[in-house]
C-alpha atoms as a PDB file:
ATOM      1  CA  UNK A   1     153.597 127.616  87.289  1.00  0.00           C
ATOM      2  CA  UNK A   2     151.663 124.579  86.564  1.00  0.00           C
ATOM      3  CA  UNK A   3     154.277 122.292  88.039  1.00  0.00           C
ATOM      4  CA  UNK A   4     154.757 123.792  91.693  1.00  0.00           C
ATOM      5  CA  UNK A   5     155.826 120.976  94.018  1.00  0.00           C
ATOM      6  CA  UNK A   6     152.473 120.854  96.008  1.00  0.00           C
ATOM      7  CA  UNK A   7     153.622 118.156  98.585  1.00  0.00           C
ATOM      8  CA  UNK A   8     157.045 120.205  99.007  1.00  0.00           C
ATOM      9  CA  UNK A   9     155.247 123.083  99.962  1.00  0.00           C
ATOM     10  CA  UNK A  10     152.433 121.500 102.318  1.00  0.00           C
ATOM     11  CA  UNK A  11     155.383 119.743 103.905  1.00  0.00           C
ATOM     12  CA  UNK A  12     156.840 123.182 104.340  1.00  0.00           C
ATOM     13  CA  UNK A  13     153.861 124.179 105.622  1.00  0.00           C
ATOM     14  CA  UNK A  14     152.901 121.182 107.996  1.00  0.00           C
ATOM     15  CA  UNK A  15     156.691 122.037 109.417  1.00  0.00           C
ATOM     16  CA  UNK A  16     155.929 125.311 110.014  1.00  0.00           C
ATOM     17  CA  UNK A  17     152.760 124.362 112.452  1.00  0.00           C
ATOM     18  CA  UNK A  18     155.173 122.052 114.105  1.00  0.00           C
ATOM     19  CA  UNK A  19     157.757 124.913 114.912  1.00  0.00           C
ATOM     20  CA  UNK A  20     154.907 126.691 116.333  1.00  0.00           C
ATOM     21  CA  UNK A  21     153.872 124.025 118.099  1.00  0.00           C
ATOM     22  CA  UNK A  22     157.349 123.466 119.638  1.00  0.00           C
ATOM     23  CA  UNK A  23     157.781 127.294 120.015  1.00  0.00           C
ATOM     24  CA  UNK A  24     154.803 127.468 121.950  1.00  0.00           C
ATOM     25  CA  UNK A  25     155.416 124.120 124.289  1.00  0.00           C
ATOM     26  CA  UNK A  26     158.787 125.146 125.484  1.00  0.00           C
ATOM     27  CA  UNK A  27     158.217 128.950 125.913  1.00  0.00           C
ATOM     28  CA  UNK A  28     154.922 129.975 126.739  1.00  0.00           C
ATOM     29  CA  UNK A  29     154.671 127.670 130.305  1.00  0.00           C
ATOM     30  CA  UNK A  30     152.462 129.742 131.687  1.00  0.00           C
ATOM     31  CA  UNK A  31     149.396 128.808 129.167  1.00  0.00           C
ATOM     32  CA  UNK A  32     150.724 125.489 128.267  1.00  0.00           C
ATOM     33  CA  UNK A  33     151.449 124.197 132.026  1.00  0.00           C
ATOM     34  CA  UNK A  34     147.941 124.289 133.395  1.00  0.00           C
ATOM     35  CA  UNK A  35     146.958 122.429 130.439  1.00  0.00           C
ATOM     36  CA  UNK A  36     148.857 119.388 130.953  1.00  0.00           C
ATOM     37  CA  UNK A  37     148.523 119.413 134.289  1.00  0.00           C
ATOM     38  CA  UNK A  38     144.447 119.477 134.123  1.00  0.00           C
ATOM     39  CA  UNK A  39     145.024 116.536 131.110  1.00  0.00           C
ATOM     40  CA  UNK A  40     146.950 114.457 133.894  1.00  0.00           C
ATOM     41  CA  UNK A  41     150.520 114.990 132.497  1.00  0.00           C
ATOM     42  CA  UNK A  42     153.425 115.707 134.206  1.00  0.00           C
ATOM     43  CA  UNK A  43     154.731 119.102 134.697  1.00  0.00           C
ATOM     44  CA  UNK A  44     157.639 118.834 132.625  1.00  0.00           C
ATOM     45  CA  UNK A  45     155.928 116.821 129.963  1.00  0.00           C
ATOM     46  CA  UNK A  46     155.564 120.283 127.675  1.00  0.00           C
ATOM     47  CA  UNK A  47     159.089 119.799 127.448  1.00  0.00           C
ATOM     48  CA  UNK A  48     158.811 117.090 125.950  1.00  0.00           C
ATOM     49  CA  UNK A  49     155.992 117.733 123.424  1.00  0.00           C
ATOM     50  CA  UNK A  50     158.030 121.132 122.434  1.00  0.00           C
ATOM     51  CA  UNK A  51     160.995 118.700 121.477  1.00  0.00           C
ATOM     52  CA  UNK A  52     159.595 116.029 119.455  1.00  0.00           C
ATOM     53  CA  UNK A  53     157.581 119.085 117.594  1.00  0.00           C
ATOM     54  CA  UNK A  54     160.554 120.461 117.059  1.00  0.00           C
ATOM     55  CA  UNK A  55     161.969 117.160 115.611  1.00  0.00           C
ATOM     56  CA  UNK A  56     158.960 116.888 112.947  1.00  0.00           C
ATOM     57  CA  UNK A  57     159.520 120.309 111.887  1.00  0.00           C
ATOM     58  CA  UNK A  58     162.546 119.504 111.218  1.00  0.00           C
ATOM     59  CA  UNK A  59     162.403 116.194 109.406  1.00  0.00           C
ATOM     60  CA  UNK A  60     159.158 117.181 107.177  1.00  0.00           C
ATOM     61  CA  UNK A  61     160.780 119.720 104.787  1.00  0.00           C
ATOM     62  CA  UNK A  62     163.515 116.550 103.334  1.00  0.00           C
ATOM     63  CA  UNK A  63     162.063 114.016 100.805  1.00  0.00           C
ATOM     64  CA  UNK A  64     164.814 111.669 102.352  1.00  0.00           C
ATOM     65  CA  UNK A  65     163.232 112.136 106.107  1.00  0.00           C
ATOM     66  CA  UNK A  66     160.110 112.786 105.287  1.00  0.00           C
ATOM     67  CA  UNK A  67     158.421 109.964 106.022  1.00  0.00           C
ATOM     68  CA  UNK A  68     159.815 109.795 109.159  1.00  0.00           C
ATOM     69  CA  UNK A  69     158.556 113.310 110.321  1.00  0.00           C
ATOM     70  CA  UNK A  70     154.950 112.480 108.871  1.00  0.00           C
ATOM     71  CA  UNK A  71     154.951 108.960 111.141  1.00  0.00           C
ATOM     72  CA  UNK A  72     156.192 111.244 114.386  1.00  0.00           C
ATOM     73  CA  UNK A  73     153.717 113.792 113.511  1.00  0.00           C
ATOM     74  CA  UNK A  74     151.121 111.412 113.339  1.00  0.00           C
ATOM     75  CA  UNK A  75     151.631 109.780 116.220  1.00  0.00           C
ATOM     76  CA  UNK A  76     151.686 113.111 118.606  1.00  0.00           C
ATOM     77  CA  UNK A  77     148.665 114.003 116.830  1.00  0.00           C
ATOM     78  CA  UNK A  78     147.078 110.677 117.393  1.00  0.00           C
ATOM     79  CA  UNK A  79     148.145 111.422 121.107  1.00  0.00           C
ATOM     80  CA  UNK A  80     146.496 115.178 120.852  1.00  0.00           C
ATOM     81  CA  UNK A  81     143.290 113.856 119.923  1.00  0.00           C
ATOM     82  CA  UNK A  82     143.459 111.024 122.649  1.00  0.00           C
ATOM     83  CA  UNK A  83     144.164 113.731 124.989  1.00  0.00           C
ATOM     84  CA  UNK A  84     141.321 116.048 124.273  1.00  0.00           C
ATOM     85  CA  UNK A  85     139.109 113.192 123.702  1.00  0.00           C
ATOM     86  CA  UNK A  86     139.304 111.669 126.807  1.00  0.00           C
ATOM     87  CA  UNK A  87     138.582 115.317 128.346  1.00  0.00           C
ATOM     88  CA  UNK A  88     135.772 115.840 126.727  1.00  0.00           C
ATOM     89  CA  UNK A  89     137.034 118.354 124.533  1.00  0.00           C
ATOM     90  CA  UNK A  90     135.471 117.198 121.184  1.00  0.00           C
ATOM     91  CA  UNK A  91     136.034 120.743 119.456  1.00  0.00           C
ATOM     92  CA  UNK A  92     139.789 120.984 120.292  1.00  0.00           C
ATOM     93  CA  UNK A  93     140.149 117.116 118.526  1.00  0.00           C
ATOM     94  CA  UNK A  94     139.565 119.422 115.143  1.00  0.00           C
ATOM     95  CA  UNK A  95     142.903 120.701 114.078  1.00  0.00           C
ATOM     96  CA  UNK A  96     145.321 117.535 114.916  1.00  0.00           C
ATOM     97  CA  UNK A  97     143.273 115.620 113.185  1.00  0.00           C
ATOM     98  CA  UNK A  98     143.028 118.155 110.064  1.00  0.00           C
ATOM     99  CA  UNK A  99     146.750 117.997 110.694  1.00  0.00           C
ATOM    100  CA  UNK A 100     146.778 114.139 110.744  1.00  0.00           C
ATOM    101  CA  UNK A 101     144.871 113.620 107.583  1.00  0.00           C
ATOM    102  CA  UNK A 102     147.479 116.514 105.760  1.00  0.00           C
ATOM    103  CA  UNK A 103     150.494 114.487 107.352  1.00  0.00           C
ATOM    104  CA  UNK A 104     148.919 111.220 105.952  1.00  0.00           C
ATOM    105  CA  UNK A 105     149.049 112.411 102.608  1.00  0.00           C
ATOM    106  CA  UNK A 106     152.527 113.647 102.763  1.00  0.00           C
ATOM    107  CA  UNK A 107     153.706 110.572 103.902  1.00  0.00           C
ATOM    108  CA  UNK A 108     151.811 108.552 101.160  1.00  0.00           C
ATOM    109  CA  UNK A 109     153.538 110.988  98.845  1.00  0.00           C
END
């Protein structure tokens, strides 16, 4: 019990976010559409935010891609706390960047 894979399972768990993330970008439009629009994005644009989520999620849980997930993940969280930033919308800048800091230590892993 002492030797659980820690950064195995916050990957896991980081992933997991990301499939909701991507879950929630391509299906619920109707709360995630007024959104962008108000942040100046395109309509479609949810789209594509649902699809590189998706993408993380998927490359976080393998050591051989992991790195790769952890750099897309930080970028679109970089991007997420732009976005809210720029808004005005200090409080909603909290969880991408608890979510960047986590993704910056499994990609130093």
């Amino acid at each position: 019990m002492n030797h659980l894979p820690w950064m195995t399972i916050l990957a896991w768990g980081i992933a997991a976010f990301f499939l909701l993330g991507a879950f929630i970008n391509t299906f619920a439009t109707n709360k995630v559409e007024p959104e962008y629009r108000r942040w100046g994005y395109p309509d479609w644009f949810h789209f594509v935010s649902g699809g590189l989520e998706l993408i993380v999620a998927l490359l976080l849980p393998a050591m051989m891609t992991r790195l790769f997930g952890a750099t897309l993940g930080a970028a679109i969280m970089v991007a997420a706390v732009a976005t809210v930033c720029r808004h005005r919308e200090y409080r909603r800048a909290v969880p991408p960047i608890i979510v960047l800091v986590l993704l910056a230590i499994v990609g130093a892993a």
